[in-house]
Protein backbone atom coordinates (compact mmCIF):
# COMPACT_ATOMS: atom_id res chain seq x y z
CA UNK A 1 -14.88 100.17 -46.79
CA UNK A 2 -16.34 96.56 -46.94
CA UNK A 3 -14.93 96.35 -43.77
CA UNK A 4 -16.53 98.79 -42.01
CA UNK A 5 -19.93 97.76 -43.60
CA UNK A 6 -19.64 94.31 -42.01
CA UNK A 7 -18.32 95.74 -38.78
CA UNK A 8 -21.82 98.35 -39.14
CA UNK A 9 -23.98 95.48 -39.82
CA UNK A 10 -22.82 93.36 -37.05
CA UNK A 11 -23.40 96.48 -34.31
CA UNK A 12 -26.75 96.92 -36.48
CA UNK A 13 -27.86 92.80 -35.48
CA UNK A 14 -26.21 93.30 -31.75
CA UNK A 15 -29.39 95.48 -31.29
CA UNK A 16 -31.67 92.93 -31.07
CA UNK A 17 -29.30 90.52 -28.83
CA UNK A 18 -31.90 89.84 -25.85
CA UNK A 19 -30.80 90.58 -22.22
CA UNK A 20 -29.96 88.37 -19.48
CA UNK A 21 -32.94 86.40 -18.41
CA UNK A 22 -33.17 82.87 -16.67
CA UNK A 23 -34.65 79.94 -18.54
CA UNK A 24 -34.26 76.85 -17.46
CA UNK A 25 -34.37 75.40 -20.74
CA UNK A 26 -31.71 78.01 -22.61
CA UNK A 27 -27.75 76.94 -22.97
CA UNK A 28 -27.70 80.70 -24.72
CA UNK A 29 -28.86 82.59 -21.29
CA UNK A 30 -28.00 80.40 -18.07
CA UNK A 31 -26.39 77.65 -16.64
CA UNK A 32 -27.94 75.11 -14.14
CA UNK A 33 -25.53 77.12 -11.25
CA UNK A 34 -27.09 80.27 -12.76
CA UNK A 35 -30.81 79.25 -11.84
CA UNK A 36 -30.25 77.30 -8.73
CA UNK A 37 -31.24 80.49 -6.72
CA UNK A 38 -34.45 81.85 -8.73
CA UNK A 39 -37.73 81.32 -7.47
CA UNK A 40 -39.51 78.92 -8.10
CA UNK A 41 -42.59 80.40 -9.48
CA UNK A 42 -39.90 82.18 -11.94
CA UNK A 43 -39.19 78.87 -13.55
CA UNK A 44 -42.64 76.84 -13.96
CA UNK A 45 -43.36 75.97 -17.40
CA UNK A 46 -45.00 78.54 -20.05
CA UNK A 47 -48.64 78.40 -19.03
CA UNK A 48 -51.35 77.71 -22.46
CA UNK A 49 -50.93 80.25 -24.43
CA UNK A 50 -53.60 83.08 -25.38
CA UNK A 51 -54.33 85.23 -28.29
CA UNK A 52 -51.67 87.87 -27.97
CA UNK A 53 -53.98 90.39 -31.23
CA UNK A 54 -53.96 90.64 -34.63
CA UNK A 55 -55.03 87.07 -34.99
CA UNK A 56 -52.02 85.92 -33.23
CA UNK A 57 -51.54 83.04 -30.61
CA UNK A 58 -48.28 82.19 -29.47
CA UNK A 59 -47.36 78.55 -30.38
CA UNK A 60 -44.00 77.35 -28.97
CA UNK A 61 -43.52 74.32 -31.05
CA UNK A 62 -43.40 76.75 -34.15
CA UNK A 63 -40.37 78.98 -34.61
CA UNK A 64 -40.07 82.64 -32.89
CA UNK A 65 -43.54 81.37 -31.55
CA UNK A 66 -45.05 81.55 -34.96
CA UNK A 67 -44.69 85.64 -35.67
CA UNK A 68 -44.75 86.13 -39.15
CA UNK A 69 -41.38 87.58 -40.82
CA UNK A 70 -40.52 84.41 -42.86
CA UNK A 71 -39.92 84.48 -46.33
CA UNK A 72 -38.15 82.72 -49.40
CA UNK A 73 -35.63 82.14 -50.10
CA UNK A 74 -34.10 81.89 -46.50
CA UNK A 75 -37.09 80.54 -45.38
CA UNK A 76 -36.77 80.71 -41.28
CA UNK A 77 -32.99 82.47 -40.38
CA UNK A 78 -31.94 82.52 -36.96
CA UNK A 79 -28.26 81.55 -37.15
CA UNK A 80 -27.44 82.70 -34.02
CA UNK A 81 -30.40 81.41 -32.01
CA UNK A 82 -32.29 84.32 -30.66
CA UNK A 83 -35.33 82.32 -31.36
CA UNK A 84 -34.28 78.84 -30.25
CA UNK A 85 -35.76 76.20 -27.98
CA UNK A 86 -36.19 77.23 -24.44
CA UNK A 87 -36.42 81.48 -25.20
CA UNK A 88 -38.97 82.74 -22.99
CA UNK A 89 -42.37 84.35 -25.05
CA UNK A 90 -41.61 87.55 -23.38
CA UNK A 91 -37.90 87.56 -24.86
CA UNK A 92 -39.29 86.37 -28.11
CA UNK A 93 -41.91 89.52 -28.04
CA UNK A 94 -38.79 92.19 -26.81
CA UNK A 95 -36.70 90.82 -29.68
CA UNK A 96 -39.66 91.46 -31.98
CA UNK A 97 -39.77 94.85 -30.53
CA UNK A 98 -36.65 95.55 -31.21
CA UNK A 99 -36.35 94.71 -34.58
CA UNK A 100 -40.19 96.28 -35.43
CA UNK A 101 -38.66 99.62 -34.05
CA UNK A 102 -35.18 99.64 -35.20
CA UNK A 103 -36.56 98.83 -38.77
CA UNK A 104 -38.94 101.47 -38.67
CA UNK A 105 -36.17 104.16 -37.49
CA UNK A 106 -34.17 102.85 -40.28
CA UNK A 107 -36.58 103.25 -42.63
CA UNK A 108 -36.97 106.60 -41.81
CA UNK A 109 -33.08 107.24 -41.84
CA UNK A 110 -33.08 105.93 -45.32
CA UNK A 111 -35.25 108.52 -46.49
CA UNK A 112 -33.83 111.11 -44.32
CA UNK A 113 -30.20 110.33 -45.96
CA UNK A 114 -31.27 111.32 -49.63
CA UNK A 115 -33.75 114.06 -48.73
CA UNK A 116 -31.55 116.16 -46.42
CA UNK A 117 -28.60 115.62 -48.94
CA UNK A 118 -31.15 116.77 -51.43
CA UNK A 119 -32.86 119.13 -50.37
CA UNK A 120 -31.74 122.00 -48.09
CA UNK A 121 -32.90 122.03 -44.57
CA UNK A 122 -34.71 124.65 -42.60
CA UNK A 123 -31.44 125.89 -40.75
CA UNK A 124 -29.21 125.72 -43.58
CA UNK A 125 -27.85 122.29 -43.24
CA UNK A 126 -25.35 121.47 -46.28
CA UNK A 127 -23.09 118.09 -46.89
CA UNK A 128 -22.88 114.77 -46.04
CA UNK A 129 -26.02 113.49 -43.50
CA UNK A 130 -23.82 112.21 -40.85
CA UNK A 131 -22.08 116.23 -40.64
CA UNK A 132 -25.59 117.66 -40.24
CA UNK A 133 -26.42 117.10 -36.70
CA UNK A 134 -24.06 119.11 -35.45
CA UNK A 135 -25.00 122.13 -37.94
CA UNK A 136 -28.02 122.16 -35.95
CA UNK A 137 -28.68 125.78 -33.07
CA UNK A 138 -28.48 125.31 -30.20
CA UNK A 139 -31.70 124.30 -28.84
CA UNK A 140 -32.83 122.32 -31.61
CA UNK A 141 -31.36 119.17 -30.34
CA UNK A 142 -32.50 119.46 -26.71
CA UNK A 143 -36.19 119.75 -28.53
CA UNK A 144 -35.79 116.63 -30.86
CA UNK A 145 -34.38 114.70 -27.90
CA UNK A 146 -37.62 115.66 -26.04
CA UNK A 147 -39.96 114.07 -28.88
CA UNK A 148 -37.98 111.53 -29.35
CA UNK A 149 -38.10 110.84 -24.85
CA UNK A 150 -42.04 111.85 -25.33
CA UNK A 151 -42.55 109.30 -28.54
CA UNK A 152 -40.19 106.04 -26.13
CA UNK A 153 -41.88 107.10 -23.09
CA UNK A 154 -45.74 106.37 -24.91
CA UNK A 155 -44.19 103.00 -26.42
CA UNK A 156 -43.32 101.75 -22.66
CA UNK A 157 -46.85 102.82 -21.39
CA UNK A 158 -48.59 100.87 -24.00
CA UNK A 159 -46.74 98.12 -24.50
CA UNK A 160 -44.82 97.33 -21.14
CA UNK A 161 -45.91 96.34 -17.99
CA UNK A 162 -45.23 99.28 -14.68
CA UNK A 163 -41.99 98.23 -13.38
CA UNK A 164 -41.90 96.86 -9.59
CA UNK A 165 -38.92 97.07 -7.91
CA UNK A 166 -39.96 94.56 -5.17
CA UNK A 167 -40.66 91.90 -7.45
CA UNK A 168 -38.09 92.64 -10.17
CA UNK A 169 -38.12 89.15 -11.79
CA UNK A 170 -41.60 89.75 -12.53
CA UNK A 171 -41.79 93.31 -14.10
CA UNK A 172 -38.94 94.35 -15.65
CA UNK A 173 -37.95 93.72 -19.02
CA UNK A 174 -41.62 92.34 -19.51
CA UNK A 175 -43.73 93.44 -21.74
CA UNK A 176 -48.25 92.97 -21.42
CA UNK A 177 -49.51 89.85 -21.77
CA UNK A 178 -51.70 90.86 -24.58
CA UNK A 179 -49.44 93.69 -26.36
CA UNK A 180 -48.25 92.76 -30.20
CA UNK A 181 -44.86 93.87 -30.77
CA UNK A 182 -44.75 96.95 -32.17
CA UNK A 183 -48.57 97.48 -32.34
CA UNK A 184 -48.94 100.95 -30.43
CA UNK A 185 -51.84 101.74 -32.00
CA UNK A 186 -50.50 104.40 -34.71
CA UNK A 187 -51.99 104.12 -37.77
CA UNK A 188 -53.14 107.60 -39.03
CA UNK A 189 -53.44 106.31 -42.72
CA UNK A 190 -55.51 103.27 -41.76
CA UNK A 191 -53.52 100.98 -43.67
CA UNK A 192 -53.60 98.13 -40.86
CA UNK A 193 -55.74 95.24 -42.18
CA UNK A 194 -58.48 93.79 -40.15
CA UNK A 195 -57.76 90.01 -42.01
CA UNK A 196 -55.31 88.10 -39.18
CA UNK A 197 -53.85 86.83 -42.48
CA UNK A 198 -53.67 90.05 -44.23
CA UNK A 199 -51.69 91.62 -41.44
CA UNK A 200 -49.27 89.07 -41.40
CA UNK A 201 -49.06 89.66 -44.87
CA UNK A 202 -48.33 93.62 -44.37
CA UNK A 203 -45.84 92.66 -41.30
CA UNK A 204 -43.71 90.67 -43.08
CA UNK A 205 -43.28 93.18 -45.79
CA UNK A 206 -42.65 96.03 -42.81
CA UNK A 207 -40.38 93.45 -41.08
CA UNK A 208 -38.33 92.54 -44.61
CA UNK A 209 -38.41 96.34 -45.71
CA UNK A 210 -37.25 97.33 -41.89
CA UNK A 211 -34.53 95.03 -42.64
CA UNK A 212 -33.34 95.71 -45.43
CA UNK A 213 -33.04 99.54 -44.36
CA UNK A 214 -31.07 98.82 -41.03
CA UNK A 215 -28.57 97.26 -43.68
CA UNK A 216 -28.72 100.29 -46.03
CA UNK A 217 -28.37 102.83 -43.47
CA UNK A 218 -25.25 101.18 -41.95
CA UNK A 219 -23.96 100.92 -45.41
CA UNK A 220 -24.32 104.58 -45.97
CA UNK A 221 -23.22 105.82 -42.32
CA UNK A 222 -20.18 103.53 -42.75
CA UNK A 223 -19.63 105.19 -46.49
CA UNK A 224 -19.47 108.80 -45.40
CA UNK A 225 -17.75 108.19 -41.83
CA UNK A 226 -14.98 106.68 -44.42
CA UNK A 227 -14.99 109.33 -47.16
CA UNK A 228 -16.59 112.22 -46.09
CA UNK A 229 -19.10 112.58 -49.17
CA UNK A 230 -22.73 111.70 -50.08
CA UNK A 231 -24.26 109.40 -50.97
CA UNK A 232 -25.23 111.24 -54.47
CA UNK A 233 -21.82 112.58 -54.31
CA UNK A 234 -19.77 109.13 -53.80
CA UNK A 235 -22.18 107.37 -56.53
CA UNK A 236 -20.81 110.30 -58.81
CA UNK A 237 -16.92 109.95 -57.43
CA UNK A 238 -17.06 106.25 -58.66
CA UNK A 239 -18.92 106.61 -61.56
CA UNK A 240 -16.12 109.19 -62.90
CA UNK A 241 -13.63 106.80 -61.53
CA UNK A 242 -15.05 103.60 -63.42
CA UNK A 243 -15.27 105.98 -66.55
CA UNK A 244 -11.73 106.29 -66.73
CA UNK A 245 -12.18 110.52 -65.61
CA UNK A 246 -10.09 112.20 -63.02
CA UNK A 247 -12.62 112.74 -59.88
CA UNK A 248 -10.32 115.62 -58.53
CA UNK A 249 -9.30 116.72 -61.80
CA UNK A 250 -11.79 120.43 -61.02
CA UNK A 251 -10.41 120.70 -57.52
CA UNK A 252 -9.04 123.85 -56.23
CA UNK A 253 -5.58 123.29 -55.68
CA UNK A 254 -5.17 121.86 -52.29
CA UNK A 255 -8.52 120.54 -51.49
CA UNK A 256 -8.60 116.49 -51.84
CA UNK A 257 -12.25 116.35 -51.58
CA UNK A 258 -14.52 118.16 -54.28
């Protein structure tokens, strides 16, 4: 089980593992052989930096560029140097926007895990989270899929620039000059402080909560890929176990799981 959690939580970090770009100054990405062929207007120095929004201004000399996320008592934690000296601003704003996005969908999962345990679903859905998806019609999944494409597809418009395929070194993988990570613009509640200090505030909490969740959730898909129970459930299984009472002791005869 702890085994699986690691192995979970490792996949869960691999998300945010940056793609192959060439910087000169990065051992992580390329090797002086690597760059020896890229244009030269592809390797000048990062120009002066601008105020990206939200009271933010890139500054290379800080770490990650100085986006907030850093808290006690880890203080800055970038052990395997996604972050380091010589990462492009444009890789540091994608990994950002990775970890924004895949903290919010965790988040999310979190709170889908208990509720649709909890409480029973439109079509009937019953058991563990991870069996529900395919409990779904027929039809239902083609439609979520097409949100889901609608919702990614809105993301890239806002926050990344049109690709050119004639100039590829320039466009792709690159998000706008002045685009936050993760800032689309959604913020129904109005909850998003105007204070540049204030927002960093409510970031880091997103960021650390985000976090936290993508652990969770890999925890918890891990746990019922293993044992085939809930997360309610397996809290009860162990809590009988711990209590000295026979888990399977009401079982119809035959049925190992109950």
């Amino acid at each position: 089980m702890k085994l699986s959690i690691i192995a979970s939580t490792i996949a869960t970090s691999a998300a945010f593992a940056p793609t192959t770009t060439y910087s000169t100054k990065s051992a992580l990405y390329s090797t002086p052989e690597e760059t020896a062929d890229i244009p030269a207007d592809i390797a000048q120095p990062t120009p002066a930096m601008q105020e990206v929004g939200n009271g933010w201004t890139p500054d290379e000399s800080l770490p990650c560029y100085g986006l907030p996320g850093v808290v006690a008592p880890t203080g800055y934690f970038d052990p395997l140097g996604f972050a380091q000296t010589g990462i492009t601003l444009n890789e540091i704003k994608r990994n950002r926007e990775a970890e924004v996005m895949h903290g919010r969908v965790a988040m999310l999962a979190t709170v889908g895990y208990f509720a649709g345990e909890a409480i029973p679903g439109p079509f009937g859905l019953t058991g563990p989270a991870n069996d529900q998806l395919a409990q779904l019609p027929f039809g239902v999944l083609p439609l979520f899929g097409a949100m889901i494409g609608a919702a990614e597809l809105n993301r890239a418009r806002i926050g990344w620039v049109e690709p050119d395929f004639g100039k590829p070194y320039k466009t792709l993988w690159k998000l706008r000059d002045n685009y936050y990570p993760g800032d689309i613009g959604f913020d129904p509640l109005g909850l998003k402080p105007s204070d540049p200090k204030e927002f960093a505030t409510m970031q880091t909490k997103e960021l650390q909560n985000g976090r936290l969740a993508m652990i969770g959730v890999a925890g918890m898909c891990s746990q019922e890929i293993f044992n085939h129970r809930g997360i309610v459930d397996t809290a009860i299984f162990y809590n009988k176990v711990f209590s000295g009472i026979d888990p399977y002791s009401n079982c119809p005869e035959g049925i190992d799981i109950c």
